[in-house]
N, C-alpha and C. Protein backbone atom coordinates (compact mmCIF):
# COMPACT_ATOMS: atom_id res chain seq x y z
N UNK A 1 0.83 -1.21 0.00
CA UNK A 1 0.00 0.00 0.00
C UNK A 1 0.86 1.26 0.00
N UNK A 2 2.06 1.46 1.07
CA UNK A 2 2.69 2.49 0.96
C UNK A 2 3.53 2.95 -0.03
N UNK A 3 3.87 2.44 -0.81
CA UNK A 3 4.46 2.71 -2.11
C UNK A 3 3.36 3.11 -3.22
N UNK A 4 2.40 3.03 -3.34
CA UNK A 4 1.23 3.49 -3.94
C UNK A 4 0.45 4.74 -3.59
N UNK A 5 0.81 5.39 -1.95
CA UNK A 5 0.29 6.19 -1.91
C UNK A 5 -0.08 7.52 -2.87
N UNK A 6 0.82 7.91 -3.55
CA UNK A 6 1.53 9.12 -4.09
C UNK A 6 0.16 8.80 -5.41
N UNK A 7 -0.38 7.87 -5.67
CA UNK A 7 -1.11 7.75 -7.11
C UNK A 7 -2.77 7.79 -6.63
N UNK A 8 -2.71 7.77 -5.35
CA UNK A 8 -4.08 8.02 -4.38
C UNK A 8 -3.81 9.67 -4.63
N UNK A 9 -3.24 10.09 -4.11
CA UNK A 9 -2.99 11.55 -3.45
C UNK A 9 -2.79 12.13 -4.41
N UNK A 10 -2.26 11.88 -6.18
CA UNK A 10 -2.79 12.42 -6.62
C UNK A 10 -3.74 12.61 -7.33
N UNK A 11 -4.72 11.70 -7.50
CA UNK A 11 -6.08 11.54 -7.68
C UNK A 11 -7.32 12.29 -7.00
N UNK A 12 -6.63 12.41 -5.52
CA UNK A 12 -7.63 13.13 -4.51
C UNK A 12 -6.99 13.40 -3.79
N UNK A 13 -6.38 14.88 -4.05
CA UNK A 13 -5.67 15.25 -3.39
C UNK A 13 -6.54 16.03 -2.64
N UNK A 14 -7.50 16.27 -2.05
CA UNK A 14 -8.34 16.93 -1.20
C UNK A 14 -8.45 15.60 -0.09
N UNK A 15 -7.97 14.55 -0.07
CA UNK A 15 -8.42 13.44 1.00
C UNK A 15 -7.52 13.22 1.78
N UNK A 16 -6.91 13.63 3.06
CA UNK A 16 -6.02 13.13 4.17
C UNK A 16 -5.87 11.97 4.55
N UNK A 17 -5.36 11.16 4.42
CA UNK A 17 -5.02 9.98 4.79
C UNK A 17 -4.46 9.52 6.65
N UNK A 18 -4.59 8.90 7.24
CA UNK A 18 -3.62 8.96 8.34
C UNK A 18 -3.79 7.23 8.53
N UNK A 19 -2.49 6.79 8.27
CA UNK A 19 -2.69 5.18 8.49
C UNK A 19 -2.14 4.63 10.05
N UNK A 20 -2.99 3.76 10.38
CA UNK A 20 -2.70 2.77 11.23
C UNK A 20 -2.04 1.30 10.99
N UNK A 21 -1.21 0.99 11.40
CA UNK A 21 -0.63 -0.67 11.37
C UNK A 21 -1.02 -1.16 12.65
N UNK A 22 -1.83 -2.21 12.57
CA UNK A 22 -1.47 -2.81 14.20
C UNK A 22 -1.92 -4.03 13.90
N UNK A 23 -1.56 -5.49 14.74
CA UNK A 23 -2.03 -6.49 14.51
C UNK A 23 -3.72 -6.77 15.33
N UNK A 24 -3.93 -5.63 15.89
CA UNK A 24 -5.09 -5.90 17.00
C UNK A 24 -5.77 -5.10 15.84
N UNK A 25 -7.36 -6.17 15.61
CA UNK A 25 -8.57 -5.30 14.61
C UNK A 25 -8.85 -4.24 15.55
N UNK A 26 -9.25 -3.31 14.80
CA UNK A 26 -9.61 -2.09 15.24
C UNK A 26 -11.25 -2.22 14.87
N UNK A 27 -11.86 -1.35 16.37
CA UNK A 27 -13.23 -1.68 16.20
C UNK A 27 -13.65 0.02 15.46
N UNK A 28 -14.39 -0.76 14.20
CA UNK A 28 -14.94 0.49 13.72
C UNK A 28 -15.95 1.27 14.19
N UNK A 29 -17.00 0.95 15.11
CA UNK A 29 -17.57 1.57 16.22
C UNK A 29 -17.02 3.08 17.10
N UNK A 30 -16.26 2.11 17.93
CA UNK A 30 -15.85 2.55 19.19
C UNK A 30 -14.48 3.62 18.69
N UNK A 31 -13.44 3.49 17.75
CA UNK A 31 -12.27 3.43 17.76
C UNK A 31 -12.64 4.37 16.50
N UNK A 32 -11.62 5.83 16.43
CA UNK A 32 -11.80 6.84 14.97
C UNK A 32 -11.21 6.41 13.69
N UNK A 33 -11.75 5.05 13.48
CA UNK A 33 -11.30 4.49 12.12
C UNK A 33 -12.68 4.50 11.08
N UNK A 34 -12.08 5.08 10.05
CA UNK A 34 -12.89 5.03 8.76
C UNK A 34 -13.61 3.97 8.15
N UNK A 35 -12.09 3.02 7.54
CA UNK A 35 -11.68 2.33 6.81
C UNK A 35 -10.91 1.14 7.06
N UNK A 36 -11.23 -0.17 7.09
CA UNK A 36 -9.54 -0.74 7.56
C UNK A 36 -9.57 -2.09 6.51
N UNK A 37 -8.10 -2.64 6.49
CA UNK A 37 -8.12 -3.56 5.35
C UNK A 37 -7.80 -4.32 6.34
N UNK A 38 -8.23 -5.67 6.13
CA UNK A 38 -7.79 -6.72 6.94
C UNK A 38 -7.31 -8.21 6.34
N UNK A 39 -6.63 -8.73 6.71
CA UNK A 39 -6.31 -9.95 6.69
C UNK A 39 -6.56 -11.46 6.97
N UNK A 40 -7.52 -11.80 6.66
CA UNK A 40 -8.28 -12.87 7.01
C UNK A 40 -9.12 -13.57 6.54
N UNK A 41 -10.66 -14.15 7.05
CA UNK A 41 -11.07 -15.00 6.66
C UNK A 41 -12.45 -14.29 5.78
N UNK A 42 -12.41 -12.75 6.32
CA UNK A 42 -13.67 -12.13 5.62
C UNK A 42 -15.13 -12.33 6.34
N UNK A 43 -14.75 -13.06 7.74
CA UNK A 43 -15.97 -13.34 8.15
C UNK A 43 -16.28 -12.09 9.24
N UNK A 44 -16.49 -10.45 8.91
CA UNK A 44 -16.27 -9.79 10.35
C UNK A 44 -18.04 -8.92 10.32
N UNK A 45 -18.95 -9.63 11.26
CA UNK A 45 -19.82 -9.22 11.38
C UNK A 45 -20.32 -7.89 11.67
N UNK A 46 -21.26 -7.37 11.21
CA UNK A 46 -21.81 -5.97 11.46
C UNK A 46 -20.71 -5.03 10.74
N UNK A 47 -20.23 -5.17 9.92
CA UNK A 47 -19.41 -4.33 8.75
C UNK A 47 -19.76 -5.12 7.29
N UNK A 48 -19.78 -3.76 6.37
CA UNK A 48 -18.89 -3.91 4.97
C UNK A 48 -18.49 -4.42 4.49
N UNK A 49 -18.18 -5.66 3.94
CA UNK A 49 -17.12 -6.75 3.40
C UNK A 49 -16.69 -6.76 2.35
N UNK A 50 -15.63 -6.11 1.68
CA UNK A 50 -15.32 -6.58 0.28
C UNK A 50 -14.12 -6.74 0.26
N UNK A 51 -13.84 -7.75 -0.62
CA UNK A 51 -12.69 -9.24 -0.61
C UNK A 51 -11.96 -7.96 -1.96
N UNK A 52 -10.42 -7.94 -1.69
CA UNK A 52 -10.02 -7.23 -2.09
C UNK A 52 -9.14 -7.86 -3.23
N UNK A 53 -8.17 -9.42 -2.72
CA UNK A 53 -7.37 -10.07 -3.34
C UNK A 53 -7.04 -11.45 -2.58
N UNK A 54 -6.51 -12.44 -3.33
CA UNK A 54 -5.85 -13.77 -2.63
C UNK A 54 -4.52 -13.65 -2.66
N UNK A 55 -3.67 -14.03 -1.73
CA UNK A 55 -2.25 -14.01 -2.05
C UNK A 55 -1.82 -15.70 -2.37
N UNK A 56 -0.49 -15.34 -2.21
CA UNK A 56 0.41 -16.97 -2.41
C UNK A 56 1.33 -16.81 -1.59
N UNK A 57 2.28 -17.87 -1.18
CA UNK A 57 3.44 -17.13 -0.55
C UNK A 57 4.22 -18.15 -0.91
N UNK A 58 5.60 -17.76 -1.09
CA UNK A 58 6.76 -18.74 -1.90
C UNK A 58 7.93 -17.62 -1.14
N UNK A 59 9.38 -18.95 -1.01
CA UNK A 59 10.13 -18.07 -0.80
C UNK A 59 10.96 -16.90 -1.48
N UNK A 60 10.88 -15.80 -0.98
CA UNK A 60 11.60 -14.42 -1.87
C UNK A 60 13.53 -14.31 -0.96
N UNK A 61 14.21 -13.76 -1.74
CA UNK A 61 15.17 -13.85 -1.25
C UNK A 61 16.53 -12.45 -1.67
N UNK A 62 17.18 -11.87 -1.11
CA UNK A 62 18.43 -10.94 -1.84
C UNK A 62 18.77 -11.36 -2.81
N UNK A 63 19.05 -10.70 -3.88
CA UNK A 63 19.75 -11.42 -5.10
C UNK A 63 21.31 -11.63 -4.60
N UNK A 64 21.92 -11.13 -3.38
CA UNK A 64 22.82 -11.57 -3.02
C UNK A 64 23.12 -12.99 -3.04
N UNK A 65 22.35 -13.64 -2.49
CA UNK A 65 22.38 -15.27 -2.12
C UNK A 65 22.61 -15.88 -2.77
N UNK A 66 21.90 -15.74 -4.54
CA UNK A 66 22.84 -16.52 -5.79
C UNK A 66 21.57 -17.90 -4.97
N UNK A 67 20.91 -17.87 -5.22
CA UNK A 67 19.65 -19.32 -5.13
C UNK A 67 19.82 -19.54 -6.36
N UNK A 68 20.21 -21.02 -6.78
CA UNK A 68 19.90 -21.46 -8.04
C UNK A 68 19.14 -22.91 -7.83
N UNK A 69 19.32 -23.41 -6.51
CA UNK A 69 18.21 -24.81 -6.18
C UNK A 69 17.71 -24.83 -5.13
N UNK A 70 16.58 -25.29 -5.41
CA UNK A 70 15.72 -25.08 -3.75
C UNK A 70 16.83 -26.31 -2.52
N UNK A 71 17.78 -27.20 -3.26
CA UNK A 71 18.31 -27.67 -2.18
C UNK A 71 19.03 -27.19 -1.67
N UNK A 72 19.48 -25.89 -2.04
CA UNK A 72 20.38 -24.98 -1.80
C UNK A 72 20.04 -23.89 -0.24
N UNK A 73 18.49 -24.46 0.16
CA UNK A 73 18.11 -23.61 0.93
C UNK A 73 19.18 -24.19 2.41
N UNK A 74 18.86 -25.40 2.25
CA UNK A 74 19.63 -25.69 4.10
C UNK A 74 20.90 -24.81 4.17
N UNK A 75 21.28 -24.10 3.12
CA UNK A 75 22.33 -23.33 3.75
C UNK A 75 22.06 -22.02 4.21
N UNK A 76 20.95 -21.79 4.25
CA UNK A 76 20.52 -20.32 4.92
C UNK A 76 19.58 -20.35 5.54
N UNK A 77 19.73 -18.86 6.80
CA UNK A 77 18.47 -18.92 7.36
C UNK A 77 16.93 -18.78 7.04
N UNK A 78 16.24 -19.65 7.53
CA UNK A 78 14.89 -19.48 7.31
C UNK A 78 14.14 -18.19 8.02
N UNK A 79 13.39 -17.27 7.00
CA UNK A 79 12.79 -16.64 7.68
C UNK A 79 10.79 -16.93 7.76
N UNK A 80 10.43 -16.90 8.90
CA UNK A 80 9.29 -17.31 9.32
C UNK A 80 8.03 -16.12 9.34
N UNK A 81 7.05 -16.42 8.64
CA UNK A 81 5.77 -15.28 8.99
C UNK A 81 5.04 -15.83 10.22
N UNK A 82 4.95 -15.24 11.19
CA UNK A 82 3.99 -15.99 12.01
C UNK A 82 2.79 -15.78 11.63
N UNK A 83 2.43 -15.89 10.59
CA UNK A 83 0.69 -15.57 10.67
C UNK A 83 0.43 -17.24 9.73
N UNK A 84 1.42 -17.67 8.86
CA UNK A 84 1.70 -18.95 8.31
C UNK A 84 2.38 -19.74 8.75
N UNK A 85 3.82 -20.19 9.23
CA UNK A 85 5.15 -20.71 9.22
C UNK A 85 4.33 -22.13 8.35
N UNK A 86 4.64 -21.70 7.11
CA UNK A 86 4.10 -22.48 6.30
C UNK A 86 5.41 -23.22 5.23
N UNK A 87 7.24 -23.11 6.10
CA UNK A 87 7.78 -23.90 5.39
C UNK A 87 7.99 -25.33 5.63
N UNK A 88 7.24 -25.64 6.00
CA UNK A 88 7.61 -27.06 6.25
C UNK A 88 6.31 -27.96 5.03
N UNK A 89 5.06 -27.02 4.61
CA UNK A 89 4.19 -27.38 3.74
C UNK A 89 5.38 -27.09 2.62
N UNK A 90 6.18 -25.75 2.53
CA UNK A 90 6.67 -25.44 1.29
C UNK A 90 7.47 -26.76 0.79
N UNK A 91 8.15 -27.43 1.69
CA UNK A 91 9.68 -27.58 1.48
C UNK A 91 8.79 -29.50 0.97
N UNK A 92 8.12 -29.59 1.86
CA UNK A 92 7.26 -31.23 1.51
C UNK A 92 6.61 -31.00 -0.29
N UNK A 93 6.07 -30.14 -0.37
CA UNK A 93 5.58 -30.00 -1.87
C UNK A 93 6.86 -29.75 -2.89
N UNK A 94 7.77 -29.22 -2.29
CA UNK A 94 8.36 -29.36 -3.34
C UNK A 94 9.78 -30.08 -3.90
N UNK A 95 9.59 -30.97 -2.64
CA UNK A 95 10.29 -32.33 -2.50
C UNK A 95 11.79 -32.07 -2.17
N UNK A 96 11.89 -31.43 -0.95
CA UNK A 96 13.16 -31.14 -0.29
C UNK A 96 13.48 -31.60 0.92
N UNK A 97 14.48 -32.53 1.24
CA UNK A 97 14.41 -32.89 2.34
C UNK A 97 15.56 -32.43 3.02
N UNK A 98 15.64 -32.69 4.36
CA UNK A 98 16.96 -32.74 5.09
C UNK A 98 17.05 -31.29 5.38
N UNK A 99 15.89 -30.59 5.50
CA UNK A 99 16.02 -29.30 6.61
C UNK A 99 14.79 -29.29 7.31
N UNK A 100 15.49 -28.39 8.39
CA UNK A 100 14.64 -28.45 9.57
C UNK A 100 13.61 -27.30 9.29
N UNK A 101 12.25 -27.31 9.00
CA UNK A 101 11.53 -26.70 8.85
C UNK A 101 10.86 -25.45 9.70
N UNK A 102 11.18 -25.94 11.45
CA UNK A 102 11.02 -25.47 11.68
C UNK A 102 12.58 -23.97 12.45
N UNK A 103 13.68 -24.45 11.97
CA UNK A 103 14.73 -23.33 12.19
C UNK A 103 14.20 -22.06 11.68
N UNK A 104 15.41 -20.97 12.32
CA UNK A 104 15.49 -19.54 11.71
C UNK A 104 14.65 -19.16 12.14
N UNK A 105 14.37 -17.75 12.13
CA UNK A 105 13.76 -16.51 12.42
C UNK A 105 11.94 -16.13 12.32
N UNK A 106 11.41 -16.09 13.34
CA UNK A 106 10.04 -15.98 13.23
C UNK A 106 9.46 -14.51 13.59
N UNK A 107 8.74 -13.68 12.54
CA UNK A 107 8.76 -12.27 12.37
C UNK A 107 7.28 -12.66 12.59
N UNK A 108 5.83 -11.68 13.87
CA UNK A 108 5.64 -11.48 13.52
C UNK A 108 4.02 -9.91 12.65
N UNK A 109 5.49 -9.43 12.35
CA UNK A 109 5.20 -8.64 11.19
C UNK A 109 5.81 -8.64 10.14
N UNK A 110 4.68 -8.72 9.33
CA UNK A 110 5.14 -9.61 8.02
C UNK A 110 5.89 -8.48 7.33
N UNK A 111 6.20 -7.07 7.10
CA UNK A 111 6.51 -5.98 6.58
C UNK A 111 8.13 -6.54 7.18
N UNK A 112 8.32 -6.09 8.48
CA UNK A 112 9.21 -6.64 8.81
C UNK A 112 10.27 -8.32 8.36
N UNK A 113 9.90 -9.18 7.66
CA UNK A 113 9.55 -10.55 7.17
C UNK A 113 10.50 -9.27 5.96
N UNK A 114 9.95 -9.54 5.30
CA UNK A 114 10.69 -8.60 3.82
C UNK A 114 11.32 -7.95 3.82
N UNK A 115 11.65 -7.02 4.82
CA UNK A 115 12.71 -6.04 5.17
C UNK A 115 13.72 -7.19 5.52
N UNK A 116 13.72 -7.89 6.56
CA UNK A 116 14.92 -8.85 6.87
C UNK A 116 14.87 -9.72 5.48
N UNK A 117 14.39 -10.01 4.62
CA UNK A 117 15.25 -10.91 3.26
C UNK A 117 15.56 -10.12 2.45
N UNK A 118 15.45 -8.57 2.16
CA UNK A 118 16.04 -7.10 1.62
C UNK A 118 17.49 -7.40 2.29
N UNK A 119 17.28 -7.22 3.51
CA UNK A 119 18.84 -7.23 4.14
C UNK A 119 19.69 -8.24 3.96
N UNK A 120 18.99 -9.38 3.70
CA UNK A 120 20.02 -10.56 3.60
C UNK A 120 20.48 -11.47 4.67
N UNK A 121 19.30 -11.31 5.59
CA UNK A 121 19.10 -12.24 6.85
C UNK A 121 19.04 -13.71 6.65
N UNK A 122 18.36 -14.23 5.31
CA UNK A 122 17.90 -15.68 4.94
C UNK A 122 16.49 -15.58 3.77
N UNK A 123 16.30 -16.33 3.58
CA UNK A 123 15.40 -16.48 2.89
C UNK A 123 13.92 -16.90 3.35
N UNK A 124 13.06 -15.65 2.66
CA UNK A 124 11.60 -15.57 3.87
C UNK A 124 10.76 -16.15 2.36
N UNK A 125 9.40 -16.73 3.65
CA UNK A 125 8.30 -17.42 2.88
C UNK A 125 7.75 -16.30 3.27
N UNK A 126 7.25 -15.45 2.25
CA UNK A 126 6.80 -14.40 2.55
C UNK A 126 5.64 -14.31 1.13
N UNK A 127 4.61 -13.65 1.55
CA UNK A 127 3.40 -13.32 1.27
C UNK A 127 3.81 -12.27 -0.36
N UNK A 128 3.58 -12.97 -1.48
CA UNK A 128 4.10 -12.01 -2.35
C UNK A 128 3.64 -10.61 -2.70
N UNK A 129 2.12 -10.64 -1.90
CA UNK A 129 1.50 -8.82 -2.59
C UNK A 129 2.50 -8.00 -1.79
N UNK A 130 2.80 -8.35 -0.64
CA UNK A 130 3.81 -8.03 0.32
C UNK A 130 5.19 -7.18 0.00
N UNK A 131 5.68 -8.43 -0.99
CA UNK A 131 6.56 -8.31 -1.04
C UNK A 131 7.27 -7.80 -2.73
N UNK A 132 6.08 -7.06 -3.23
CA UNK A 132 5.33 -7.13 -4.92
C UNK A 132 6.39 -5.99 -5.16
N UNK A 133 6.69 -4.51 -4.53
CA UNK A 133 7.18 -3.87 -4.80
C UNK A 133 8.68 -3.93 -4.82
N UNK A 134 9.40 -5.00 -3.65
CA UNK A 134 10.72 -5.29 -3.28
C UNK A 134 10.91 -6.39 -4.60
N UNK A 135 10.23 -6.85 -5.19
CA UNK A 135 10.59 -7.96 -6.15
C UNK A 135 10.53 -7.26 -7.52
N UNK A 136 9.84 -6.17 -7.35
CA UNK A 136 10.04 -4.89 -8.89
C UNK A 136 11.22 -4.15 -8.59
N UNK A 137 11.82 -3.81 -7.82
CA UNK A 137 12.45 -2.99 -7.77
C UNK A 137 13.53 -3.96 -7.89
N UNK A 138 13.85 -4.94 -8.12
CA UNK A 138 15.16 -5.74 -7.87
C UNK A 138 16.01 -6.01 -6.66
N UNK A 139 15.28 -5.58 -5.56
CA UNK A 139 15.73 -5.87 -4.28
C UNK A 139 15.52 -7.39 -3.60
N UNK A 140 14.45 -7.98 -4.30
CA UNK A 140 14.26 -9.23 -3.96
C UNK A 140 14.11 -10.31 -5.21
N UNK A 141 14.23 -11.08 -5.27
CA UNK A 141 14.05 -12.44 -6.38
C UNK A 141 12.84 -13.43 -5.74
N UNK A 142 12.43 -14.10 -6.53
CA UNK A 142 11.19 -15.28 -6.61
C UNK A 142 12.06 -16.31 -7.04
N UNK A 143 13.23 -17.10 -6.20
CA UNK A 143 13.93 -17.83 -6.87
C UNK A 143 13.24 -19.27 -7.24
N UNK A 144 12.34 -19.42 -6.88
CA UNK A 144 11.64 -20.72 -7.31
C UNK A 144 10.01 -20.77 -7.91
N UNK A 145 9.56 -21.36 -8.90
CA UNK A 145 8.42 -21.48 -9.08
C UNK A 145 7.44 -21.96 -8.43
N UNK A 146 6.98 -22.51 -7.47
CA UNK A 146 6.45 -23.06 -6.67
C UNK A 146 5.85 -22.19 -5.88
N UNK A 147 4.81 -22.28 -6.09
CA UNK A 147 3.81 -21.19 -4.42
C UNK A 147 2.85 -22.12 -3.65
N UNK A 148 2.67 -21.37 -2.71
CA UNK A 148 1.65 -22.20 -2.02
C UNK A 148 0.23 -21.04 -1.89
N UNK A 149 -1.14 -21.33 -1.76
CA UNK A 149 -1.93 -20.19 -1.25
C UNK A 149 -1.67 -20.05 -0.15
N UNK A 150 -2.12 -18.72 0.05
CA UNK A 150 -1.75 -17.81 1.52
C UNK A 150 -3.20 -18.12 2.26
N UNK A 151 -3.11 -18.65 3.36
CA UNK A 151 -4.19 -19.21 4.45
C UNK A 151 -5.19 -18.34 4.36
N UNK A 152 -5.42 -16.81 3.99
CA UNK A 152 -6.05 -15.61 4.45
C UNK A 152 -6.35 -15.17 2.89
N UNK A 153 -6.98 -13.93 2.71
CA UNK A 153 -7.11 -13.17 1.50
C UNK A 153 -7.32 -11.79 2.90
N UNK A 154 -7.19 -10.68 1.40
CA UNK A 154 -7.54 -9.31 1.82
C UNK A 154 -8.77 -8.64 1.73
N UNK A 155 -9.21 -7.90 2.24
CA UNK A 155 -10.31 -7.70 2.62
C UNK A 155 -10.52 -6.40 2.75
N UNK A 156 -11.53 -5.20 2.49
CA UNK A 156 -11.48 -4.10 2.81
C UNK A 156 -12.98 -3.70 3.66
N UNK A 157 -12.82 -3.40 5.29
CA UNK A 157 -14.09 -3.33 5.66
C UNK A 157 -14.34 -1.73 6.31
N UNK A 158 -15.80 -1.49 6.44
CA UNK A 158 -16.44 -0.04 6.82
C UNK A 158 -17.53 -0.52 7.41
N UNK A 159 -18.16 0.43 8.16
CA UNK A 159 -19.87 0.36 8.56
C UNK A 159 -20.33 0.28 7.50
N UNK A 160 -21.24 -0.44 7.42
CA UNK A 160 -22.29 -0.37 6.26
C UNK A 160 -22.89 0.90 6.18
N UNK A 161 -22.78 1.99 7.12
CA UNK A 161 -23.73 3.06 7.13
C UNK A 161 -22.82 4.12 6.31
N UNK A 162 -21.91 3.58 6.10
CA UNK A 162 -20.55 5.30 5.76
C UNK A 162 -20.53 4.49 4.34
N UNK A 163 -20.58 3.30 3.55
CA UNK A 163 -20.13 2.92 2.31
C UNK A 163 -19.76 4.08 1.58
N UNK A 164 -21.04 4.76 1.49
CA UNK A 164 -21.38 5.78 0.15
C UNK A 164 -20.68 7.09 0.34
N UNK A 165 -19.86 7.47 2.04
CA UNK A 165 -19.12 8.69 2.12
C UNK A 165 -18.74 9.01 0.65
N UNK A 166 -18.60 10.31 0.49
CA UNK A 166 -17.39 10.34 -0.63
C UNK A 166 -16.23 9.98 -0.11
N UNK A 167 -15.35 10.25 0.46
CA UNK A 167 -13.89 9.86 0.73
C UNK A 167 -13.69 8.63 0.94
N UNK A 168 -14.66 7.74 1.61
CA UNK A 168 -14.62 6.33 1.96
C UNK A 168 -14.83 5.43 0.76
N UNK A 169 -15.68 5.91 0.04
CA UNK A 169 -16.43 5.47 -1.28
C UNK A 169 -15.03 5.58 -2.53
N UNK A 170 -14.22 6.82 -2.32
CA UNK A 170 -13.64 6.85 -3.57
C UNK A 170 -12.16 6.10 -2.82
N UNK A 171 -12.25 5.53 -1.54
CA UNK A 171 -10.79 5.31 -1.30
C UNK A 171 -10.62 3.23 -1.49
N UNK A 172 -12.60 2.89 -1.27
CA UNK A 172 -12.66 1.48 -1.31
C UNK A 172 -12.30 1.42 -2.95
N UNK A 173 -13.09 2.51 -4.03
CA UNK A 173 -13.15 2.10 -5.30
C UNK A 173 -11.55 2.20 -5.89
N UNK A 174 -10.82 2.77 -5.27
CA UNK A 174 -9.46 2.77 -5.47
C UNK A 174 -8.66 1.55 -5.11
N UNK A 175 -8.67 0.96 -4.15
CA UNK A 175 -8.05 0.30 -3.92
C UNK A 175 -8.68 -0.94 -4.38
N UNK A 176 -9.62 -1.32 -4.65
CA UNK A 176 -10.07 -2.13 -5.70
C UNK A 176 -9.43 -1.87 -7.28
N UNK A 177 -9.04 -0.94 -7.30
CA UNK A 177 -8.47 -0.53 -8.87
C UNK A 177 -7.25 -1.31 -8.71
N UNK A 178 -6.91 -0.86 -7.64
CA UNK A 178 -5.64 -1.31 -7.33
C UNK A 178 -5.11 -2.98 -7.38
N UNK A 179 -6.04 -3.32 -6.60
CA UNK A 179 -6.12 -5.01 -6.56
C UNK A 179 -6.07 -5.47 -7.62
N UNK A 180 -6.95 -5.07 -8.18
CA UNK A 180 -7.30 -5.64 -9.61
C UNK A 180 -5.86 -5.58 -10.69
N UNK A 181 -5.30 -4.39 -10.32
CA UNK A 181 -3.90 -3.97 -11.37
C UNK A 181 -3.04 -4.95 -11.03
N UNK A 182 -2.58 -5.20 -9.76
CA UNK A 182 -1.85 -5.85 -8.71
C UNK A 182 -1.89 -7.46 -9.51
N UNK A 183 -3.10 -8.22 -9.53
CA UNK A 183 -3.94 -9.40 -9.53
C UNK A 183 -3.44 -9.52 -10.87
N UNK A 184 -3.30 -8.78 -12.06
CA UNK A 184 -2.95 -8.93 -13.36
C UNK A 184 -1.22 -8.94 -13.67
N UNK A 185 -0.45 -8.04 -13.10
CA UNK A 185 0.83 -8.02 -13.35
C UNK A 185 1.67 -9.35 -12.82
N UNK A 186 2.43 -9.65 -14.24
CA UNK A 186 3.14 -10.56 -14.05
C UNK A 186 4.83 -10.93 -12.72
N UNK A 187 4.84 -12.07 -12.56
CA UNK A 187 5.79 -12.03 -11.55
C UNK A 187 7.04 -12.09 -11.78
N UNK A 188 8.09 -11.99 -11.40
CA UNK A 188 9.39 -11.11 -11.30
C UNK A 188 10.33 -13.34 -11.47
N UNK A 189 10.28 -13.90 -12.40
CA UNK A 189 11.07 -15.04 -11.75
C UNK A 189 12.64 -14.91 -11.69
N UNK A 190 12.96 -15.83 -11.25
CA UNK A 190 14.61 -16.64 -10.60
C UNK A 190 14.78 -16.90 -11.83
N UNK A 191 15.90 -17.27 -12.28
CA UNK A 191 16.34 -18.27 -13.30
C UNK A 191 16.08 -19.57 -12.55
N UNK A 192 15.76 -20.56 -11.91
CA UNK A 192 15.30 -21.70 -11.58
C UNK A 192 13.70 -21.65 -12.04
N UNK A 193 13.25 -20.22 -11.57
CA UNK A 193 11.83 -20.70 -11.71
C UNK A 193 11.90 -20.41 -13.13
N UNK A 194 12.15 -19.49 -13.82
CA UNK A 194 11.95 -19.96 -15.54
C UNK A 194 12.18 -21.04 -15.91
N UNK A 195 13.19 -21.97 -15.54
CA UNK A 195 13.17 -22.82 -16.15
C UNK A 195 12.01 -24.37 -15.80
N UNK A 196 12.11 -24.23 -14.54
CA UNK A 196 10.49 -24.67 -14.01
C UNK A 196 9.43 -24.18 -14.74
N UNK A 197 8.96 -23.08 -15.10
CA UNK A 197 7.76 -22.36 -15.72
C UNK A 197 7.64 -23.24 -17.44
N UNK A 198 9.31 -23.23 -17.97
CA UNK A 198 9.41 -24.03 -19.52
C UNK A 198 9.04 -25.03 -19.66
N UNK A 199 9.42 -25.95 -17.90
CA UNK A 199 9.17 -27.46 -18.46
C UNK A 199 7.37 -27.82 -18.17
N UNK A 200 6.71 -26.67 -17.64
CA UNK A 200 5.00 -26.80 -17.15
C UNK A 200 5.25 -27.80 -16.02
């Protein structure tokens, strides 16, 4: 989201933004929130619901590291999302044995998760919308073809009573633009995963 701001703002530039991060839902009631995107199952009663996107998550990594085989991983640290620690599904699907699935580093904030495989901490199973802008910019690689779905999808919720605000109204229809752009652009591969992608 934060790398996108600048194409909100200038669209509507009359609309203030002020964002919150926190892992605790924020009650739209009680609490001076507008708007909030969430992470989950989509089931959040007495609000708004609209399903924004699905993710995947596969490991991303520094182009430092030079990944050219997924057996290549036991030599680095694992980095962990706690909202998944979903390498031990990764590493069984894609027929790797002889690491410990559950080693290395458990982040969790997942923002954080991508910042440490930017730095070159190890290699994170990390959530790719996540990690969409660090893998355009060449800061990160998709060294393998293989994903798994992400347990959760995104979600964008409001009172049902504010939908139609203008500011609320033009910030859901945006970020639906957004999803949708997101949902279409192609992914950034490894040289392993091209050549995975050739053989189908």
């Amino acid at each position: 989201l934060v790398p996108r701001l600048g194409l909100f703002r200038a669209k509507h530039p009359r609309i203030d933004l002020a964002l919150h991060s926190s892992a605790e839902l924020a009650d739209l009631v009680r609490d001076p929130v507008d708007i909030a995107i969430r992470y989950g199952l989509g089931a959040y009663p007495g609000l708004h619901v609209e399903r924004l996107m699905n993710d995947e998550i596969a490991p991303v990594a520094s182009p430092r590291l030079a990944l050219a085989r997924s057996d290549q991983l036991r030599r680095h640290t694992l980095l962990h999302d706690g909202a998944t620690h979903g390498w031990r599904d990764w590493l069984a699907a894609a027929g790797v044995r002889g690491i410990d699935a559950e080693r290395g580093l458990v982040f969790e904030d997942s923002g954080q998760l991508v910042q440490a495989a930017v730095a070159g901490h190890g290699v994170a199973l990390a959530r790719l919308r996540l990690a969409d802008a660090d893998l355009r910019a060449g800061h990160l690689v998709q060294p393998f073809a293989r994903t798994q779905p992400a347990p959760f999808a995104y979600y964008v919720v409001c009172l049902p009573a504010r939908t139609e605000e203008p500011a609320i109204r033009a910030l859901r229809t945006w970020l639906q633009a957004e999803a949708r752009r997101t949902a279409r652009a192609p992914r950034r591969l490894g040289n392993d995963d091209r050549r995975t992608a050739k053989r189908g």
